[in-house]
N, C-alpha and C. Protein backbone atom coordinates (compact mmCIF):
# COMPACT_ATOMS: atom_id res chain seq x y z
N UNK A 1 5.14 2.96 14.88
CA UNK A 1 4.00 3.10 13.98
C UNK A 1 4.34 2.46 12.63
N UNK A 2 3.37 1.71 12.02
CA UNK A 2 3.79 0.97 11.04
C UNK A 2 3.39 1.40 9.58
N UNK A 3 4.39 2.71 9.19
CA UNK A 3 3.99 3.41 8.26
C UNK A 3 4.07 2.55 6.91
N UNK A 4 5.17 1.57 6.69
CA UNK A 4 4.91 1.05 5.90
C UNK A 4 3.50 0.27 5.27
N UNK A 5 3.05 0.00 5.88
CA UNK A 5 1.94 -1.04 5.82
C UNK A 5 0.66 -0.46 5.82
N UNK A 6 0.72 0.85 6.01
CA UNK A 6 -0.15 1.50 5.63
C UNK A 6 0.50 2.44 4.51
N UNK A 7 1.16 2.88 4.15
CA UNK A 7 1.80 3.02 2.71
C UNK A 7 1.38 2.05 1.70
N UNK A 8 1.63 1.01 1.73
CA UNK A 8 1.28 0.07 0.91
C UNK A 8 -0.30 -0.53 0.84
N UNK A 9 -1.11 -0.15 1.17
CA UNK A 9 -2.63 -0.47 1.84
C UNK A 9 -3.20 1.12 1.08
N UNK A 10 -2.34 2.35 1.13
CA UNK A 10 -2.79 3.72 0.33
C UNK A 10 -2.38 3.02 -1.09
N UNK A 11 -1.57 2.57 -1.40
CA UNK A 11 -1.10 2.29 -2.48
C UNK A 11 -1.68 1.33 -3.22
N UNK A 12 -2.73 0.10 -2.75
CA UNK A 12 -3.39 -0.29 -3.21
C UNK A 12 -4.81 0.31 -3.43
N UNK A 13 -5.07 1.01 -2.65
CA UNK A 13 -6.47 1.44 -3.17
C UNK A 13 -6.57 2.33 -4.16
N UNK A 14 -5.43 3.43 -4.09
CA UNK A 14 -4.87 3.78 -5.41
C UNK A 14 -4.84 3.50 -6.62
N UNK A 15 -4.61 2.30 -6.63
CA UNK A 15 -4.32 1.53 -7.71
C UNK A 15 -5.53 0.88 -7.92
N UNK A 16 -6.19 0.64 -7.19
CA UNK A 16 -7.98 -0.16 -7.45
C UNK A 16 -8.69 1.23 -7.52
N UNK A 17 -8.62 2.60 -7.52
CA UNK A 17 -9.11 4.17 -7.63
C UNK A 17 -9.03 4.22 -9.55
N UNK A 18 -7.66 4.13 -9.47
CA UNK A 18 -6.67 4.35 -11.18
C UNK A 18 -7.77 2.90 -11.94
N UNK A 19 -7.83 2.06 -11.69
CA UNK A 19 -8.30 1.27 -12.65
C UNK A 19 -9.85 1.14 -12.51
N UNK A 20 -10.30 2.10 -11.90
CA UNK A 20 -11.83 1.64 -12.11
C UNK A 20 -12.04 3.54 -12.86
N UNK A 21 -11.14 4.36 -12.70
CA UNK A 21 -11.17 5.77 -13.35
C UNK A 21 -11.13 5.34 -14.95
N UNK A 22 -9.77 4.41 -14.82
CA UNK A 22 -9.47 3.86 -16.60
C UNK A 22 -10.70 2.79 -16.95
N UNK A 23 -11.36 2.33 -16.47
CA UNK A 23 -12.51 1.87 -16.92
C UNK A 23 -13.70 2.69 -17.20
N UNK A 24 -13.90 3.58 -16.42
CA UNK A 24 -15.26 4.31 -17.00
C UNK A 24 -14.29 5.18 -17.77
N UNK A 25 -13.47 5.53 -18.09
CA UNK A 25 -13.09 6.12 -19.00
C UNK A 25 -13.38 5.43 -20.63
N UNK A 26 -12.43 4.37 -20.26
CA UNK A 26 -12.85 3.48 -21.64
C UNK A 26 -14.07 3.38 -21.96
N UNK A 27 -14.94 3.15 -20.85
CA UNK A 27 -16.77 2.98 -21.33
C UNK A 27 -17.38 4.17 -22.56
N UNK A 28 -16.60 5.08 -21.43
CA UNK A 28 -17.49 6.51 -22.05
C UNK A 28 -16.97 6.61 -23.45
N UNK A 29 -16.26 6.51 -23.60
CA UNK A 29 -15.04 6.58 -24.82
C UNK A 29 -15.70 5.38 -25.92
N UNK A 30 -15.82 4.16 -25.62
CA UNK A 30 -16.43 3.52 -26.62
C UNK A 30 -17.95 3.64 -26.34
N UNK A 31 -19.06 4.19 -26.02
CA UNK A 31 -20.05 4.61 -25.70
C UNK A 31 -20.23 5.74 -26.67
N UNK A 32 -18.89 6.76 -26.71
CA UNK A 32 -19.35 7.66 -27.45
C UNK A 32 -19.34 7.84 -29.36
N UNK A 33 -18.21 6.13 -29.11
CA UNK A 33 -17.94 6.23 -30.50
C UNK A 33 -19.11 5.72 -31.58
């Protein structure tokens, strides 16, 4: 079973999850200022 490669495939979407969280974050944040 090719846990790696799906390790790394969780780990990218993760990481495309984290940067679209830190974007509407920033929105709201300069939105509110």
């Amino acid at each position: 079973m090719p846990t790696g490669i799906i390790r790394i495939h969780f780990l990218s979407i993760f990481e495309l999850f984290c940067r679209g969280c830190v974007y509407i974050l920033f929105s709201i944040l300069l939105s509110s200022i």
